[in-house]
N, C-alpha and C. Protein backbone atom coordinates (compact mmCIF):
# COMPACT_ATOMS: atom_id res chain seq x y z
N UNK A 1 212.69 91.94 58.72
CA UNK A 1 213.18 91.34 59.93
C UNK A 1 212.31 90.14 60.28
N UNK A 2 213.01 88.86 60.69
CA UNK A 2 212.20 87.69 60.74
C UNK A 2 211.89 87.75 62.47
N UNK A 3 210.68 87.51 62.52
CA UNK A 3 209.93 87.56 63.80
C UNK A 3 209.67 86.46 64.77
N UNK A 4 210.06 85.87 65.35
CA UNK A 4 210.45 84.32 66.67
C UNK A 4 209.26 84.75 67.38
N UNK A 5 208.86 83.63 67.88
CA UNK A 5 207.99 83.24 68.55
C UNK A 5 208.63 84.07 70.46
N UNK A 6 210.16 83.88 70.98
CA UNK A 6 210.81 84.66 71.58
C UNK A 6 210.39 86.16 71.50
N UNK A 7 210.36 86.63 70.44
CA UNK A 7 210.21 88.27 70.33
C UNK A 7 208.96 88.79 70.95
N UNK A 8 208.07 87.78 70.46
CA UNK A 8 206.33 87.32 70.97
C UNK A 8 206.23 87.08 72.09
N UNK A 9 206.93 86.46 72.88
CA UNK A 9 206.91 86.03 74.32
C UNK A 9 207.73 87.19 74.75
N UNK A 10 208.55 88.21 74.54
CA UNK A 10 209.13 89.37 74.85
C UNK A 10 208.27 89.63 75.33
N UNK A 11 207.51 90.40 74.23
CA UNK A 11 206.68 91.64 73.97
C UNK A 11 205.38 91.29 75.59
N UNK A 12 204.83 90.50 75.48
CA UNK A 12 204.00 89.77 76.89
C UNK A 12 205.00 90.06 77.55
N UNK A 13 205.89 88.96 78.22
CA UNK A 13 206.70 89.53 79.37
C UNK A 13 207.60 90.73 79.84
N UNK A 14 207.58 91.70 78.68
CA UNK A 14 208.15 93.15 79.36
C UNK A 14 206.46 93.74 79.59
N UNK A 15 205.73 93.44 79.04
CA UNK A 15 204.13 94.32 79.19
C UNK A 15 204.06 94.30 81.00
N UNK A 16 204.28 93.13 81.54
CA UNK A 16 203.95 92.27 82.76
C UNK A 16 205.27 92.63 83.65
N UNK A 17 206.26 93.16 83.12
CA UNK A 17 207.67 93.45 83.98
C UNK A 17 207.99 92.70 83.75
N UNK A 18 207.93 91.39 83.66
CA UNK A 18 208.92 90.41 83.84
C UNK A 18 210.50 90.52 83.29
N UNK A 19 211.17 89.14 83.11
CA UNK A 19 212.68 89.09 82.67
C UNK A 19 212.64 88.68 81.47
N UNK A 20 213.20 89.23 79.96
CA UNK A 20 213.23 88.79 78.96
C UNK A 20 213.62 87.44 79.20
N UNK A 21 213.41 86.55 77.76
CA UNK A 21 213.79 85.08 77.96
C UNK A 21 214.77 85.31 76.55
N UNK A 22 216.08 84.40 76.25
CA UNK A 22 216.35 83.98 75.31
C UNK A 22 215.81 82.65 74.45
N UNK A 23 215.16 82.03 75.37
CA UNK A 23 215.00 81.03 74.55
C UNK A 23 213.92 80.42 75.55
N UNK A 24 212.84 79.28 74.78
CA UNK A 24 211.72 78.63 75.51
C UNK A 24 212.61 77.82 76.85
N UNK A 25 213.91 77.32 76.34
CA UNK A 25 214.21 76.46 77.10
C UNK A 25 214.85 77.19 78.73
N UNK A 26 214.79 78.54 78.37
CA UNK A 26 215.69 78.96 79.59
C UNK A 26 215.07 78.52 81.26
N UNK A 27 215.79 78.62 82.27
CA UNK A 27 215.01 77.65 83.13
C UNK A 27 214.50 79.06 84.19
N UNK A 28 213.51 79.62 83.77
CA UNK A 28 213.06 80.79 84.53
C UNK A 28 211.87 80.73 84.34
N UNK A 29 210.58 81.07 85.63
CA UNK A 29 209.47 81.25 85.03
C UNK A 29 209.03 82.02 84.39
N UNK A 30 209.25 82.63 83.48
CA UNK A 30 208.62 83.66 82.60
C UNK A 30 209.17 82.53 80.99
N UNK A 31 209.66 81.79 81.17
CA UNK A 31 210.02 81.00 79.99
C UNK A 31 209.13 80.02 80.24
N UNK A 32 208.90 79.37 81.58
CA UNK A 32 208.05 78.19 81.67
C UNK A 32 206.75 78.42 81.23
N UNK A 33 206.28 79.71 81.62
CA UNK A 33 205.11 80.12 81.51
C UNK A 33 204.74 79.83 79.96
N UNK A 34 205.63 80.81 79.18
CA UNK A 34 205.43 80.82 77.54
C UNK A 34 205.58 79.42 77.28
N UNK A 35 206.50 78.85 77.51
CA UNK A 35 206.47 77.35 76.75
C UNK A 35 205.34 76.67 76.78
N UNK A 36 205.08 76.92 78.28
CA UNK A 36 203.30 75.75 78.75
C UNK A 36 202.34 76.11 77.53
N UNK A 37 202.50 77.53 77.39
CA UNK A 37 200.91 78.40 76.92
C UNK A 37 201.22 78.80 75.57
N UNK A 38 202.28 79.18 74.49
CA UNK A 38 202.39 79.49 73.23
C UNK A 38 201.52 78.48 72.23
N UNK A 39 201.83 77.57 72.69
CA UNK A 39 200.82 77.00 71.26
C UNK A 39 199.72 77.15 71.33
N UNK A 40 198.68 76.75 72.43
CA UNK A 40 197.82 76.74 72.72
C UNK A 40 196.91 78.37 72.62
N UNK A 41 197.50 79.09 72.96
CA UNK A 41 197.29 80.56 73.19
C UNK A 41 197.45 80.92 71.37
N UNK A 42 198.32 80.48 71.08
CA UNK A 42 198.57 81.25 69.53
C UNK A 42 197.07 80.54 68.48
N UNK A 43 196.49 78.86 68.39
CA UNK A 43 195.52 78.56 68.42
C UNK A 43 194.28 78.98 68.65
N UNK A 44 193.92 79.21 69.70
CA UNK A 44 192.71 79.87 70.26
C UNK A 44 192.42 80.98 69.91
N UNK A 45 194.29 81.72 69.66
CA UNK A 45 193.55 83.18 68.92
C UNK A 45 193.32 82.98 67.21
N UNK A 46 193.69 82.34 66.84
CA UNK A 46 193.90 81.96 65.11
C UNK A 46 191.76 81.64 64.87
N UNK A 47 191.52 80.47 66.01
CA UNK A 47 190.51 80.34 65.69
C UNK A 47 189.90 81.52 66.38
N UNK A 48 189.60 82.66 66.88
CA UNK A 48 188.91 83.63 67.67
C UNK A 48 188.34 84.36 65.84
N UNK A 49 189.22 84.44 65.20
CA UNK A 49 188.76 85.46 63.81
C UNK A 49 189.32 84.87 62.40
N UNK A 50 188.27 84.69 61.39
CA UNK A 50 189.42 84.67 60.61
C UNK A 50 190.44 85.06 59.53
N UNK A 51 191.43 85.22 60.55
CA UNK A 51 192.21 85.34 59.97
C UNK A 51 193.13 85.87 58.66
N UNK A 52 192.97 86.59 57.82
CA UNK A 52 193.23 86.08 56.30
C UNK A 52 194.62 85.91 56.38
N UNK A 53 195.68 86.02 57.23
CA UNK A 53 196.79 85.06 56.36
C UNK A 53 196.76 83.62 56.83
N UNK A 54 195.47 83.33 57.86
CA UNK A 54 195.47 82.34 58.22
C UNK A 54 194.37 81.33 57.54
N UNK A 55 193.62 81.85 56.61
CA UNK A 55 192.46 81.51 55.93
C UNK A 55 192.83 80.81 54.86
N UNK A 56 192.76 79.26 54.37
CA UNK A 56 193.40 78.40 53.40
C UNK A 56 192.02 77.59 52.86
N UNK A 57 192.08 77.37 51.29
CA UNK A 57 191.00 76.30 50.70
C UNK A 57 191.58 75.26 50.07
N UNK A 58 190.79 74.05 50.01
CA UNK A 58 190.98 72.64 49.85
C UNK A 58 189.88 71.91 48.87
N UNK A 59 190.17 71.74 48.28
CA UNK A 59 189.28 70.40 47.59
C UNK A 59 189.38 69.40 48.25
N UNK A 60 188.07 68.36 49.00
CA UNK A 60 188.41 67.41 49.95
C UNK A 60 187.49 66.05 48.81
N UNK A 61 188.58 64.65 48.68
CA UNK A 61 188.16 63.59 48.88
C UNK A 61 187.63 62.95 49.88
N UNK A 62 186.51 62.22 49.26
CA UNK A 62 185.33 61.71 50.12
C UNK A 62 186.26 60.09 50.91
N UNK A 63 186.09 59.86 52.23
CA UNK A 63 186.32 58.94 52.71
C UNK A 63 185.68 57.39 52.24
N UNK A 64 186.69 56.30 52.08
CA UNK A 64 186.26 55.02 51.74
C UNK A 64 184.94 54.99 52.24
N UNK A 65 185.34 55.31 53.44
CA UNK A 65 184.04 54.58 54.13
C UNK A 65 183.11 55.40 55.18
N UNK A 66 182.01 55.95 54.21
CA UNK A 66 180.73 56.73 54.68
C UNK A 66 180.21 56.10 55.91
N UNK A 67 179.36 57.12 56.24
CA UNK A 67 178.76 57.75 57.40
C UNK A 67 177.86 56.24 58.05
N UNK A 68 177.51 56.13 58.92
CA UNK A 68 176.42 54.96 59.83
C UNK A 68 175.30 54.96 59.26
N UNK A 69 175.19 56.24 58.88
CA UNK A 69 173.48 56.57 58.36
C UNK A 69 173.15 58.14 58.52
N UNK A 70 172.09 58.78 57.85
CA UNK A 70 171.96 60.06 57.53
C UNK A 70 172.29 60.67 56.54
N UNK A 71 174.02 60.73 56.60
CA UNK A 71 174.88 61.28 55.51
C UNK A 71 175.15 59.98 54.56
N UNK A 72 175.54 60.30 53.05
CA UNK A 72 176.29 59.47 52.67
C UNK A 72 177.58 59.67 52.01
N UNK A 73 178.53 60.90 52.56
CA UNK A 73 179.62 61.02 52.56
C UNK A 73 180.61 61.36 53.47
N UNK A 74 181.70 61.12 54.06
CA UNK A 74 182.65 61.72 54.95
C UNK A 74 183.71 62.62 54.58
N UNK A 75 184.30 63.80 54.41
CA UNK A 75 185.66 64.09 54.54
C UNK A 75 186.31 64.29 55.51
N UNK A 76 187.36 64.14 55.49
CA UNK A 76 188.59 64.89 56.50
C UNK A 76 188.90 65.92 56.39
N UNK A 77 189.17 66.75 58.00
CA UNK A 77 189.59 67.54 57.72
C UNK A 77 190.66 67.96 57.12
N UNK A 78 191.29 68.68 56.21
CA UNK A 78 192.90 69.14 55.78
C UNK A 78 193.89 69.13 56.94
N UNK A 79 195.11 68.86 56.77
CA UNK A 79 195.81 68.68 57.31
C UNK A 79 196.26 70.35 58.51
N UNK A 80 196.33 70.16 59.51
CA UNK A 80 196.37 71.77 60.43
C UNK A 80 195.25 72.64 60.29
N UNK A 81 193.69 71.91 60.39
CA UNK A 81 192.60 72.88 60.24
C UNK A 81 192.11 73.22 61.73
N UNK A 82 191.91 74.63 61.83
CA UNK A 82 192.11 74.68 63.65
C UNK A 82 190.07 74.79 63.31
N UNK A 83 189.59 75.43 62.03
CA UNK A 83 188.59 75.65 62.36
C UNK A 83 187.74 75.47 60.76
N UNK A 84 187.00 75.32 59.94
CA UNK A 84 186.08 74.90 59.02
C UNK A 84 185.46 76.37 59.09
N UNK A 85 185.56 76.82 58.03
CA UNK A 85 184.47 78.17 57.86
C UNK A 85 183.23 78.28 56.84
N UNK A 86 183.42 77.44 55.37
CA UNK A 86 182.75 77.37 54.84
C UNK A 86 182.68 75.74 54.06
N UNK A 87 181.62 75.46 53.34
CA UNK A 87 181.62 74.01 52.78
C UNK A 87 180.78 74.51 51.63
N UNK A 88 181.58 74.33 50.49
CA UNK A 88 181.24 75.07 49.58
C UNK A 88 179.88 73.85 48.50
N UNK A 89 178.60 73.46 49.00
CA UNK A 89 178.22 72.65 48.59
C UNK A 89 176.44 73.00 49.07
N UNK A 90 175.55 72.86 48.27
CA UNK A 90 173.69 72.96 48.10
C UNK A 90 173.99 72.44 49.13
N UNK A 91 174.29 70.96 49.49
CA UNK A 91 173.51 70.01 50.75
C UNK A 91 173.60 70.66 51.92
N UNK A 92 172.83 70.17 52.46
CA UNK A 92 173.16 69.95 54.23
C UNK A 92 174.44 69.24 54.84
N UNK A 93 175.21 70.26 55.80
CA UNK A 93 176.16 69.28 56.31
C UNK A 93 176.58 69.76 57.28
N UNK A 94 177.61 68.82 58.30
CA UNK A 94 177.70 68.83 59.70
C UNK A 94 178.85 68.69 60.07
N UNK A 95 179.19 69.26 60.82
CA UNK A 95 181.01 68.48 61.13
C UNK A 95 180.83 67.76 62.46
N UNK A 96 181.37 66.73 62.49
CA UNK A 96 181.25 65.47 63.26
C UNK A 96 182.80 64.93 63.62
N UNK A 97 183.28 65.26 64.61
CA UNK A 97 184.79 64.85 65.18
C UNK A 97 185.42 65.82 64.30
N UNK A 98 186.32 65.31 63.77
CA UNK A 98 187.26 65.55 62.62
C UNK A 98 186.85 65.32 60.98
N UNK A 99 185.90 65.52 60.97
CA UNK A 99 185.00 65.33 59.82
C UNK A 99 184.00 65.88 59.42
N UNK A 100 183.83 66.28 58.16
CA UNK A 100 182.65 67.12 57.17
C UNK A 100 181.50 65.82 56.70
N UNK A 101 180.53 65.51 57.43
CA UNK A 101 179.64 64.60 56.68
C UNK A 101 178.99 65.27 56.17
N UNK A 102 177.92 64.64 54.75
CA UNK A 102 177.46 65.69 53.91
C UNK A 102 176.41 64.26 52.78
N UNK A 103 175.65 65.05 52.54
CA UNK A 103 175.06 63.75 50.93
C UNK A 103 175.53 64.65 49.34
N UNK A 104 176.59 65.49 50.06
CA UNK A 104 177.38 65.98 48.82
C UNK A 104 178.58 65.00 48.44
N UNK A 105 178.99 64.99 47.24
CA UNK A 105 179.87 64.05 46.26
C UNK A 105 181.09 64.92 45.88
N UNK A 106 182.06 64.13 46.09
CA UNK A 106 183.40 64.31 45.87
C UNK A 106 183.76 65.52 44.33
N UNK A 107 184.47 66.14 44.56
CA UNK A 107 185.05 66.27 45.37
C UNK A 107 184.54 67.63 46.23
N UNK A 108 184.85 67.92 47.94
CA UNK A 108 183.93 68.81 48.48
C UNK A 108 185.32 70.46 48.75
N UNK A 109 184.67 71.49 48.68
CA UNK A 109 185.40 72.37 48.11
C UNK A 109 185.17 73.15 49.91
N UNK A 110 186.15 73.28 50.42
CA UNK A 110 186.13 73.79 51.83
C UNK A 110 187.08 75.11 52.14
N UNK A 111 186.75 76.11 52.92
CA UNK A 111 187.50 77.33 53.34
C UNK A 111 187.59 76.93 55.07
N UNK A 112 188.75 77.20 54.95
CA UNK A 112 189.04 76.55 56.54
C UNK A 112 190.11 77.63 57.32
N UNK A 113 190.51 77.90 58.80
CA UNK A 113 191.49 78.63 59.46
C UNK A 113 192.57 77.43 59.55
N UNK A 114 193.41 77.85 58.86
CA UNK A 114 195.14 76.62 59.14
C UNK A 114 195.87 77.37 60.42
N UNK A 115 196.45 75.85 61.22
CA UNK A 115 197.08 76.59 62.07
C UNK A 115 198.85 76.56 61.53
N UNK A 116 198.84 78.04 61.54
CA UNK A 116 200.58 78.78 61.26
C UNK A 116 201.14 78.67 62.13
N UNK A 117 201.90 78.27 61.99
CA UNK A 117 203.40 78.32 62.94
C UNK A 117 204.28 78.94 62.61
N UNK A 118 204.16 79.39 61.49
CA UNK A 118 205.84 80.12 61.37
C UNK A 118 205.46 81.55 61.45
N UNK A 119 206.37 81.97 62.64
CA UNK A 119 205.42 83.56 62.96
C UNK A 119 205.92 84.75 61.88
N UNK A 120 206.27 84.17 60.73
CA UNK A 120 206.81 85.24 59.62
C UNK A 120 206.19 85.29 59.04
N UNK A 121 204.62 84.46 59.25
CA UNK A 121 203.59 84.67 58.26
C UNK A 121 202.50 85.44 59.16
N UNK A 122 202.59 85.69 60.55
CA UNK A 122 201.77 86.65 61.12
C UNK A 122 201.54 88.19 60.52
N UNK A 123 200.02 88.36 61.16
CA UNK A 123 200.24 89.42 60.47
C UNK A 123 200.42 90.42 61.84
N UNK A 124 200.84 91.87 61.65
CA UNK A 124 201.93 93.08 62.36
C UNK A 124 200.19 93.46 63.20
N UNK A 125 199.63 92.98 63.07
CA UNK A 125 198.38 93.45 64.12
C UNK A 125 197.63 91.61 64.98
N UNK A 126 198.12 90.71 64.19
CA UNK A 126 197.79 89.58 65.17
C UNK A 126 199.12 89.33 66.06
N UNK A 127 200.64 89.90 65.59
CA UNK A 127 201.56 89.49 66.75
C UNK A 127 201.26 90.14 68.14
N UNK A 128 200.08 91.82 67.54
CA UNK A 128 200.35 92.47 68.58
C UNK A 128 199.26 92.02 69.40
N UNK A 129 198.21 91.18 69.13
CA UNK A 129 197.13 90.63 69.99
C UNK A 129 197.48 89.07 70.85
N UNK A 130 198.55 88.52 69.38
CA UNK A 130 198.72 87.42 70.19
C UNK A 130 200.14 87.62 71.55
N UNK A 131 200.99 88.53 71.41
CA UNK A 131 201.43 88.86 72.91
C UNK A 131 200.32 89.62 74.18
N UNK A 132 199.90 90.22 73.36
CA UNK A 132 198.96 90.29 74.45
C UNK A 132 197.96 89.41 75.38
N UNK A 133 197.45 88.47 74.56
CA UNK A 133 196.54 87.33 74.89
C UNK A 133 197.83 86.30 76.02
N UNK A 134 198.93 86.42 75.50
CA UNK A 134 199.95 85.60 75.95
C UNK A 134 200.12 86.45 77.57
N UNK A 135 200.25 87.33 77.63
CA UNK A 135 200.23 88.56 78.41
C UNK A 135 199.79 87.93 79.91
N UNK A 136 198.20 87.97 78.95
CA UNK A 136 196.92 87.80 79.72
C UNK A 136 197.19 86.40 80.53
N UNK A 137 197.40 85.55 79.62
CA UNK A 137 197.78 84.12 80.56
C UNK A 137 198.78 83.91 81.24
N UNK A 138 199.52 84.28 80.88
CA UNK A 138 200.71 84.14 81.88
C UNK A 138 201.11 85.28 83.07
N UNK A 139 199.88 86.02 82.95
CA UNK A 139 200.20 87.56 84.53
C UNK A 139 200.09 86.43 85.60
N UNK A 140 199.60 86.24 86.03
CA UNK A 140 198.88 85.77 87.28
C UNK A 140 200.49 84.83 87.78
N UNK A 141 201.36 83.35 86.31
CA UNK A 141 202.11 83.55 87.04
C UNK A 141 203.52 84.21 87.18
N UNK A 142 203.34 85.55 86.90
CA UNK A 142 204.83 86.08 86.16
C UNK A 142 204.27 87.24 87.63
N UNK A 143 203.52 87.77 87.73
CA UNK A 143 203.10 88.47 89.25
C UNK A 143 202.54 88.12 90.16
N UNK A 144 201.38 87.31 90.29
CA UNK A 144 200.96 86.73 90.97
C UNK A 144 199.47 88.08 91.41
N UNK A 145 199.43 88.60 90.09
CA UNK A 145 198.49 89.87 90.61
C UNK A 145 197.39 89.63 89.66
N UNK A 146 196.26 89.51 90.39
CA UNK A 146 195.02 89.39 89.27
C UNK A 146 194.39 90.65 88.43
N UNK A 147 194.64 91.97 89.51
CA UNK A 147 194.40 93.25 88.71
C UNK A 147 195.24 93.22 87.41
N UNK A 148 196.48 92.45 86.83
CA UNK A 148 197.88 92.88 85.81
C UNK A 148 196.89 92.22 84.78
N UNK A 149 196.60 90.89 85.56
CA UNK A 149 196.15 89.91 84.63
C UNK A 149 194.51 90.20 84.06
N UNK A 150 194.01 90.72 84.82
CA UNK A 150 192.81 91.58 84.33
C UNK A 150 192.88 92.51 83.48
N UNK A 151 193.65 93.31 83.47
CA UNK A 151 194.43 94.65 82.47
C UNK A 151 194.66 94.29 81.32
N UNK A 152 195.57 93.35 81.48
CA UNK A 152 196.27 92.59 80.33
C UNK A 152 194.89 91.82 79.13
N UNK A 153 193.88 91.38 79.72
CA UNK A 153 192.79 90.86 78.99
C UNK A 153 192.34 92.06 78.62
N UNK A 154 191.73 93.04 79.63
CA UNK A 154 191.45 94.19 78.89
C UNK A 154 191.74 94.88 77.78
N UNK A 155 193.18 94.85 77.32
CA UNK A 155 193.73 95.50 76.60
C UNK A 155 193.84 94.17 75.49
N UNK A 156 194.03 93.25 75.63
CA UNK A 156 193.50 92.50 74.50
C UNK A 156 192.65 92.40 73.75
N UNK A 157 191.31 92.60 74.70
CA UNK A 157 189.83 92.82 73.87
C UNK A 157 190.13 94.26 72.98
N UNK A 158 190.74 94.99 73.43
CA UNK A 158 190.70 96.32 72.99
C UNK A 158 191.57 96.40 71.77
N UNK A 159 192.59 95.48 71.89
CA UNK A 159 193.32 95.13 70.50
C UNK A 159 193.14 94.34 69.45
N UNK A 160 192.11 93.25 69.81
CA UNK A 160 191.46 92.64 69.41
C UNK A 160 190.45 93.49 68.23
N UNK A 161 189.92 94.21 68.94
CA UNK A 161 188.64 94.75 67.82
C UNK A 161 189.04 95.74 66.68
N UNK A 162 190.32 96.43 67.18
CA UNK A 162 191.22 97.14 66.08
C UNK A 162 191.72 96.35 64.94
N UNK A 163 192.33 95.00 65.15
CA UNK A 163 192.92 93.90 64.80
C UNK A 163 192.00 93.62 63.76
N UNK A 164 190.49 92.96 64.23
CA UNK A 164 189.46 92.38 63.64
C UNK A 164 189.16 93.68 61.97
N UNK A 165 188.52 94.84 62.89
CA UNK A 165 188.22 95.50 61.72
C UNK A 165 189.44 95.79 60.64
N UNK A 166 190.74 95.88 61.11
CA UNK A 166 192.08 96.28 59.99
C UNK A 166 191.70 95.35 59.12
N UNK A 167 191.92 93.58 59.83
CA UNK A 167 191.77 92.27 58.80
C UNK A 167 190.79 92.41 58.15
N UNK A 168 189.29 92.85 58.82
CA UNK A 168 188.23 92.46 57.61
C UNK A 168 188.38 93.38 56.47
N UNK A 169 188.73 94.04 56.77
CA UNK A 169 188.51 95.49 55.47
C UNK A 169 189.44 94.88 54.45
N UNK A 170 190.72 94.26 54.86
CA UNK A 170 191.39 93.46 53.54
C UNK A 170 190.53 92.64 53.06
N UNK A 171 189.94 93.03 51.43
CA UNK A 171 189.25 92.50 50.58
C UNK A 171 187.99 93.21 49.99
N UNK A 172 187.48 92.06 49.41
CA UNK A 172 186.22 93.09 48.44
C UNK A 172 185.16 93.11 49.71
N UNK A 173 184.60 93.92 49.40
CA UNK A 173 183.51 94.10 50.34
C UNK A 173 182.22 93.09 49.76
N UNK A 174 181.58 92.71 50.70
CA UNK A 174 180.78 92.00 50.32
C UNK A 174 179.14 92.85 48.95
N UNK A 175 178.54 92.32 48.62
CA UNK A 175 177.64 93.01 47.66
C UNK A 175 176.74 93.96 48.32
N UNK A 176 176.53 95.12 48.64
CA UNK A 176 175.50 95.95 49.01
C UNK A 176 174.26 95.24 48.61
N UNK A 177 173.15 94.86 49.43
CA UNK A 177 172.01 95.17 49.00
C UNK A 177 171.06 95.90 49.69
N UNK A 178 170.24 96.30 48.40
CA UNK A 178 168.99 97.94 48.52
C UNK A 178 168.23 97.54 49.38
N UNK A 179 167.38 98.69 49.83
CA UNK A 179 166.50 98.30 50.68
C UNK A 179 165.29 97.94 49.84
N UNK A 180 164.96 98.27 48.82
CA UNK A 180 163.85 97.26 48.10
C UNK A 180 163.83 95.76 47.96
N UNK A 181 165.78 95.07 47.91
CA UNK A 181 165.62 93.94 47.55
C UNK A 181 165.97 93.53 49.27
N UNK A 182 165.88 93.87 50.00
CA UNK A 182 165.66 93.88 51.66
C UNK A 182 164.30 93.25 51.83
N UNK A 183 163.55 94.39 51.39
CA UNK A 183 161.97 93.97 51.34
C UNK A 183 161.23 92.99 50.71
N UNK A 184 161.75 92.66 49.17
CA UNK A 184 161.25 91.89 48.82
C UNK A 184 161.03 90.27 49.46
């Protein structure tokens, strides 16, 4: 079953009582609300963890034209990078605006959070955090009650950390090390 961004803004506005919406455009506030706050809200949570269906790598070309001084290389970021996680390179480096400076050489090998939009690539434990987070922002104006809207965060954090540990455990675990090579 393909999953709308609507179904997502459901799931928040029945949590809150509100009136289902058919569509962003409908002219009710519980639609205004979601329209203002879905992207933004779906963002903030993408970058909060990352992610793995949201987790993408890039080989980045170095920009014509390097750094003022310090660095002597620039990249860009990839196209929809909400957040830079790793820079796969010995040097030292910094992110500066929209950019990886570095005295590393082309080409630079990066793990980054992409922002998804198509909610058929969510995963069945971030739809259920990101209505909730949606929840959270839009109580205050779908009731006008700060206890709903307090609740509603509550129970986000709380879905949140279920969320976090399900995602990390997808994958290898990182290498155990002993407590001798601890010590050493």
């Amino acid at each position: 079953m393909a999953t709308t961004f609507v179904e997502i803004a459901n799931r928040a506005i029945t949590f809150l009582g509100g009136t289902a919406i058919t569509s962003l455009e409908d002219d009710t506030k519980e639609a205004r609300a979601c329209n203002r706050l879905y992207e933004q809200t779906r963002d903030n949570l993408l970058r909060d963890h990352p992610w793995n269906f949201a987790v993408k790598r890039a080989s980045l070309s170095a920009n014509a034209t390097a750094p003022e001084f310090e660095y002597t290389n620039a990249f860009d970021f990839p196209d929809g990078t909400l957040r830079i996680l790793d820079v796969d390179t010995g040097e030292e480096w910094a992110i500066e605006g929209r950019q990886i400076v570095t005295d590393a050489s082309a080409p630079l090998d990066v793990v980054y959070i992409n922002r998804v939009t198509d909610a058929n690539l969510f995963d069945a434990k971030f739809i259920e955090c990101y209505a909730m987070r949606l929840a959270a922002e839009i109580a205050y104006d779908i009731t006008a009650s700060q206890t709903v809207a307090r609740e509603a965060l509550d129970k986000y954090y709380r879905m949140m950390q279920s969320a976090r540990l399900t995602d990390a455990q997808e994958g290898m675990p990182e290498k155990e090390i002993s407590w001798l090579e601890v010590r050493l």
